[in-house]
Protein backbone atom coordinates (compact mmCIF):
# COMPACT_ATOMS: atom_id res chain seq x y z
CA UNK A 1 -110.19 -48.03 44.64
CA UNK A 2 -112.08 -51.36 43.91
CA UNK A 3 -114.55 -50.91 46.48
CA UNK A 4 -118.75 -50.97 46.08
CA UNK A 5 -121.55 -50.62 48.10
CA UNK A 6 -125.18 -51.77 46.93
CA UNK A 7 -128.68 -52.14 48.36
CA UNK A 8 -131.31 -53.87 47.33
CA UNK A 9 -134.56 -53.91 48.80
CA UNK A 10 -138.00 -55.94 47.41
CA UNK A 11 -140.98 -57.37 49.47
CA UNK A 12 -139.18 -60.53 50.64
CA UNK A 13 -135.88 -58.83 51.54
CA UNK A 14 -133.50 -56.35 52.50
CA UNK A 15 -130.11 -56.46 51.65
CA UNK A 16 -126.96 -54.39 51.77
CA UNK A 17 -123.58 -55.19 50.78
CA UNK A 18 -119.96 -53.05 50.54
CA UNK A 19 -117.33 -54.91 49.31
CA UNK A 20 -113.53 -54.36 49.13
CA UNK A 21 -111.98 -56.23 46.63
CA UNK A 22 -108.44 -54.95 47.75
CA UNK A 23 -108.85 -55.99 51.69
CA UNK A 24 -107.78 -57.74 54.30
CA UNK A 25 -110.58 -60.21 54.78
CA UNK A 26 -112.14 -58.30 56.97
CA UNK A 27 -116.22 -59.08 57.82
CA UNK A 28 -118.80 -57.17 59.47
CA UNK A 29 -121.58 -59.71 59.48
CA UNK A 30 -125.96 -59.10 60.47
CA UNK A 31 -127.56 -61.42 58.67
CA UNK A 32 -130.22 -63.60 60.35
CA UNK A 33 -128.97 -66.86 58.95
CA UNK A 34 -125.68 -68.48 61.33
CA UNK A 35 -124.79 -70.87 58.64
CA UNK A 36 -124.51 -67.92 56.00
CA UNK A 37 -122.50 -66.08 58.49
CA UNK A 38 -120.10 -68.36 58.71
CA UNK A 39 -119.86 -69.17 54.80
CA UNK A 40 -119.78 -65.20 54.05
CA UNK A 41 -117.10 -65.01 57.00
CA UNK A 42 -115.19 -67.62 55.41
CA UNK A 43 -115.51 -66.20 51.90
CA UNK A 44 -113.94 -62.91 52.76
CA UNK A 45 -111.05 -64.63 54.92
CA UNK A 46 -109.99 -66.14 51.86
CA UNK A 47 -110.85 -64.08 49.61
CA UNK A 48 -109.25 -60.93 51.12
CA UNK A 49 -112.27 -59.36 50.19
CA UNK A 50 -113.13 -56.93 53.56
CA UNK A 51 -117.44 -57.51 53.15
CA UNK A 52 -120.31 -55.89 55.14
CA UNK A 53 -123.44 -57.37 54.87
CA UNK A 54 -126.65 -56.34 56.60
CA UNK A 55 -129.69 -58.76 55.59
CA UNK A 56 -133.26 -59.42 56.48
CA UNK A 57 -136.24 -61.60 54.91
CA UNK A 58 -139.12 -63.00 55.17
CA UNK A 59 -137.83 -66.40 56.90
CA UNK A 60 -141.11 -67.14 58.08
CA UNK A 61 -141.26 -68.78 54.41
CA UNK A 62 -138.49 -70.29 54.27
CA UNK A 63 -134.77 -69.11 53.72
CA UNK A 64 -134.78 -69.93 49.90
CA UNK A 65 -135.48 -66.15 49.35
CA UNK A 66 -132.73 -64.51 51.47
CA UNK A 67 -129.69 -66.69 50.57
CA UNK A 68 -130.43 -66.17 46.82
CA UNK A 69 -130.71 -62.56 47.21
CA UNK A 70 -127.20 -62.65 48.94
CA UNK A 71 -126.00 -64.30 46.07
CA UNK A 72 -127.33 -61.65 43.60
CA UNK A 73 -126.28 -58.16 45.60
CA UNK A 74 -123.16 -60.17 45.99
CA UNK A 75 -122.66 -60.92 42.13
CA UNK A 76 -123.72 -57.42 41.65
CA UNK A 77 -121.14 -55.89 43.72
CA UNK A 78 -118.44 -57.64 42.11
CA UNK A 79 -119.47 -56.77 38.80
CA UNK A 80 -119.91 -52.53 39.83
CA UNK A 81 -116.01 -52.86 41.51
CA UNK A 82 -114.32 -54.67 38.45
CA UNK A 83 -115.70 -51.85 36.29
CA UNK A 84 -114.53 -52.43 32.76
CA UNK A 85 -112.34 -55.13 34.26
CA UNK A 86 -108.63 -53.80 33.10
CA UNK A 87 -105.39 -54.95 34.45
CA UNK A 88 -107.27 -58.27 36.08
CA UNK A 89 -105.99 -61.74 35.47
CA UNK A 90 -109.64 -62.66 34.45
CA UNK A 91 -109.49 -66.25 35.44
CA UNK A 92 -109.13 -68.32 38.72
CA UNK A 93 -108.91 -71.73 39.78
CA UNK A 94 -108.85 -73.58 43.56
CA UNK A 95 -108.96 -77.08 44.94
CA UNK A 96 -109.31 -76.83 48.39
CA UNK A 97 -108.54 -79.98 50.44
CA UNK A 98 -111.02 -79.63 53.72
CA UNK A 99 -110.37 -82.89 55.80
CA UNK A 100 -112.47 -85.95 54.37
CA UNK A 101 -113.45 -83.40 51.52
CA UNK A 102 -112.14 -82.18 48.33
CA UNK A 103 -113.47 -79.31 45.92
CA UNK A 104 -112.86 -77.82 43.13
CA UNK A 105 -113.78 -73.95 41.59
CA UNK A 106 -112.78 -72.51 38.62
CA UNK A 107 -114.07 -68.89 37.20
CA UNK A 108 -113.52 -66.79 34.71
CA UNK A 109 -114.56 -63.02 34.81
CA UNK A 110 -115.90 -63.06 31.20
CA UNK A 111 -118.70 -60.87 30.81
CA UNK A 112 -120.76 -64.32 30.28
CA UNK A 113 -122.81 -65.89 33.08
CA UNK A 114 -122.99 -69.55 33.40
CA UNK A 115 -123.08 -71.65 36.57
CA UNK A 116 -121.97 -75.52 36.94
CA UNK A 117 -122.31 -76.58 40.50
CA UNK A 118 -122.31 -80.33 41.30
CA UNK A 119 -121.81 -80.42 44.98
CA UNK A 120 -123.45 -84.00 45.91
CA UNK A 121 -125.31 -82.43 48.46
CA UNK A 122 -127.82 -84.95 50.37
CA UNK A 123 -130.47 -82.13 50.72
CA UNK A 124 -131.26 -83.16 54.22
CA UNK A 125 -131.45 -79.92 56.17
CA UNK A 126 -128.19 -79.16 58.93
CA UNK A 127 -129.72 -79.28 62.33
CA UNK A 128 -127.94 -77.31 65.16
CA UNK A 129 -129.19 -76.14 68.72
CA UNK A 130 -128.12 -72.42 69.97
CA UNK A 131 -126.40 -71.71 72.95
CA UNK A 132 -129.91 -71.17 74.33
CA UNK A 133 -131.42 -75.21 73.66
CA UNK A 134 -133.16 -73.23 70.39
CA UNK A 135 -133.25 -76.17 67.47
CA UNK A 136 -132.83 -74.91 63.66
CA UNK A 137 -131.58 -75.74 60.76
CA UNK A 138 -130.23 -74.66 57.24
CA UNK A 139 -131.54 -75.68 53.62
CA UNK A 140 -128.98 -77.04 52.02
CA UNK A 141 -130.37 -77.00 48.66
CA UNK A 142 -130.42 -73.55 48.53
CA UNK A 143 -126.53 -72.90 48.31
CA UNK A 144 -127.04 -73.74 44.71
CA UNK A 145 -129.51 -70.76 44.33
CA UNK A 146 -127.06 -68.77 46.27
CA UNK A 147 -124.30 -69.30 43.20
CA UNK A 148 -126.42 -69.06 40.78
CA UNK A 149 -127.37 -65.68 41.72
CA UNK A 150 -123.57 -64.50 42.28
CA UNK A 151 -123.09 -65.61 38.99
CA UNK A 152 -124.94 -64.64 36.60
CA UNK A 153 -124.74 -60.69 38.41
CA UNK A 154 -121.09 -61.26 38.54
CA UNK A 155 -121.23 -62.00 34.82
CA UNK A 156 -119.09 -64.98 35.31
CA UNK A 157 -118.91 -68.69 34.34
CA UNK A 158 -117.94 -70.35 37.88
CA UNK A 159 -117.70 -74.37 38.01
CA UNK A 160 -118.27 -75.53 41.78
CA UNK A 161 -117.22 -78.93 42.11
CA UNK A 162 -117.09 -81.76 44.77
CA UNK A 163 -114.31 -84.23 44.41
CA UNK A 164 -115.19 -86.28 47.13
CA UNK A 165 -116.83 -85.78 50.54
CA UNK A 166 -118.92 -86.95 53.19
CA UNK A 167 -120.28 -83.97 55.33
CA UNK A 168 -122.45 -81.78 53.80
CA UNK A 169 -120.77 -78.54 55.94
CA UNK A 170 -117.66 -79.61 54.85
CA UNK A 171 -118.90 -79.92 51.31
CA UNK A 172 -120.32 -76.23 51.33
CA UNK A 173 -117.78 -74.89 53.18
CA UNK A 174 -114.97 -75.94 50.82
CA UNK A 175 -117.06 -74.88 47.92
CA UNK A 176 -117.10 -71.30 49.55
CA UNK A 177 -113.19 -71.56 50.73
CA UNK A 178 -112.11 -72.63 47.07
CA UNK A 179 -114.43 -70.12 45.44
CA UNK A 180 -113.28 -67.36 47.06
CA UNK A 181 -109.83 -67.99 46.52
CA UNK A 182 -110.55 -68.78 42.82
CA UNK A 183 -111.90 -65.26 42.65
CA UNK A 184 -109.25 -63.72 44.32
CA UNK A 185 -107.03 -65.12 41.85
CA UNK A 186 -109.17 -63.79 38.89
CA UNK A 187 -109.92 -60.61 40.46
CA UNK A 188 -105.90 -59.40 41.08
CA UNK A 189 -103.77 -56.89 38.94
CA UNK A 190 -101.53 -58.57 36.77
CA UNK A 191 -98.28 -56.42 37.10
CA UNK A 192 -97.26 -57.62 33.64
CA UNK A 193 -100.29 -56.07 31.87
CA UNK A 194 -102.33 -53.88 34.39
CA UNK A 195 -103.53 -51.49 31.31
CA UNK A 196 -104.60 -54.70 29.70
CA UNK A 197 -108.27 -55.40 29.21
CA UNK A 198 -107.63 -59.68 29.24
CA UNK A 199 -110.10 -60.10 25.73
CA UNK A 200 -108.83 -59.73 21.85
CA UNK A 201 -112.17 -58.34 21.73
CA UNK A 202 -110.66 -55.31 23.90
CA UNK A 203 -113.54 -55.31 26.09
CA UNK A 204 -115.39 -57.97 28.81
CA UNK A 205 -119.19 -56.96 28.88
């Protein structure tokens, strides 16, 4: 049962995550941020990873604080459900074609953070308008924080790349798409060696 459940609370935010690495891809989404609903939403879909996330922060700042806290109960979460990480196929790789846009992830679950992520993002926020005439926009530049914080509390190296692109949604949203499959791919039992820790140092810490 590779399932977790972690909350993290500090004077900027409150965050609570379960995740499922075994799933179905099933989400159950409150987090104040639409964009980072619909990247989470998209991460689990792909992932097969069935995610709950409840979040709140102080967005009155600005949103840097809350996506990069995702990031790290996130991380943090996959590192408590992999335990001692035996049986897993340890490393992942996607390119994800997304119409005009092409990226690239690549992870392996080695005990080791480290985080390469060249998206070519503009940093010009996305600007949307709610159902209600309400204007807002994201911060692009903090998806970046967002992986950084996954990865170095999943104790993984992860490469995020962009290929080519021209959207800046597209661009993040292929990132998330290929990373998720990437670490579905790193996180599954391999049948030919599921008593097998994947490191002739017979342990991943």
């Amino acid at each position: 049962m590779r399932k977790t459940q972690i909350e993290r609370n500090t004077k900027e935010t409150g965050i609570s995550i379960s995740l499922d690495l075994d799933g179905q891809g099933e989400a159950k989404l409150d987090i104040p941020i639409g964009f980072m609903t619909h990247m989470l939403n998209t991460f689990a879909k792909h992932g097969l990873f069935d995610l709950e996330i409840h979040a709140s922060g102080d967005l009155e700042v600005d949103q840097h604080h809350l996506v990069e806290d995702m990031g790290i109960v996130l991380g943090q979460c996959f590192t408590k459900a992999l335990g001692e990480k035996r049986g897993i196929r340890r490393v992942g790789s996607c390119l994800y074609p997304m119409d005009e846009t092409l990226a690239r992830a690549a992870v392996d679950l080695s005990g080791r953070p480290f985080l390469v992520f060249e998206a070519g993002l503009s940093t010009a926020p996305l600007v949307f308008k709610s159902p209600g005439g309400t204007e807002g926009s994201f911060q692009t530049d903090v998806i970046e924080d967002f992986w950084q914080g996954f990865a170095t509390n999943a104790c993984c190296a992860l490469h995020l790349e962009i290929i080519r692109g021209r959207s800046d949604h597209h661009k993040i949203e292929a990132l998330f798409k290929a990373a998720a499959r990437a670490l579905r791919d790193a996180c599954e039992i391999d049948r030919r060696a599921p008593d097998f820790i994947p490191s002739t140092k017979g342990a991943i810490a």
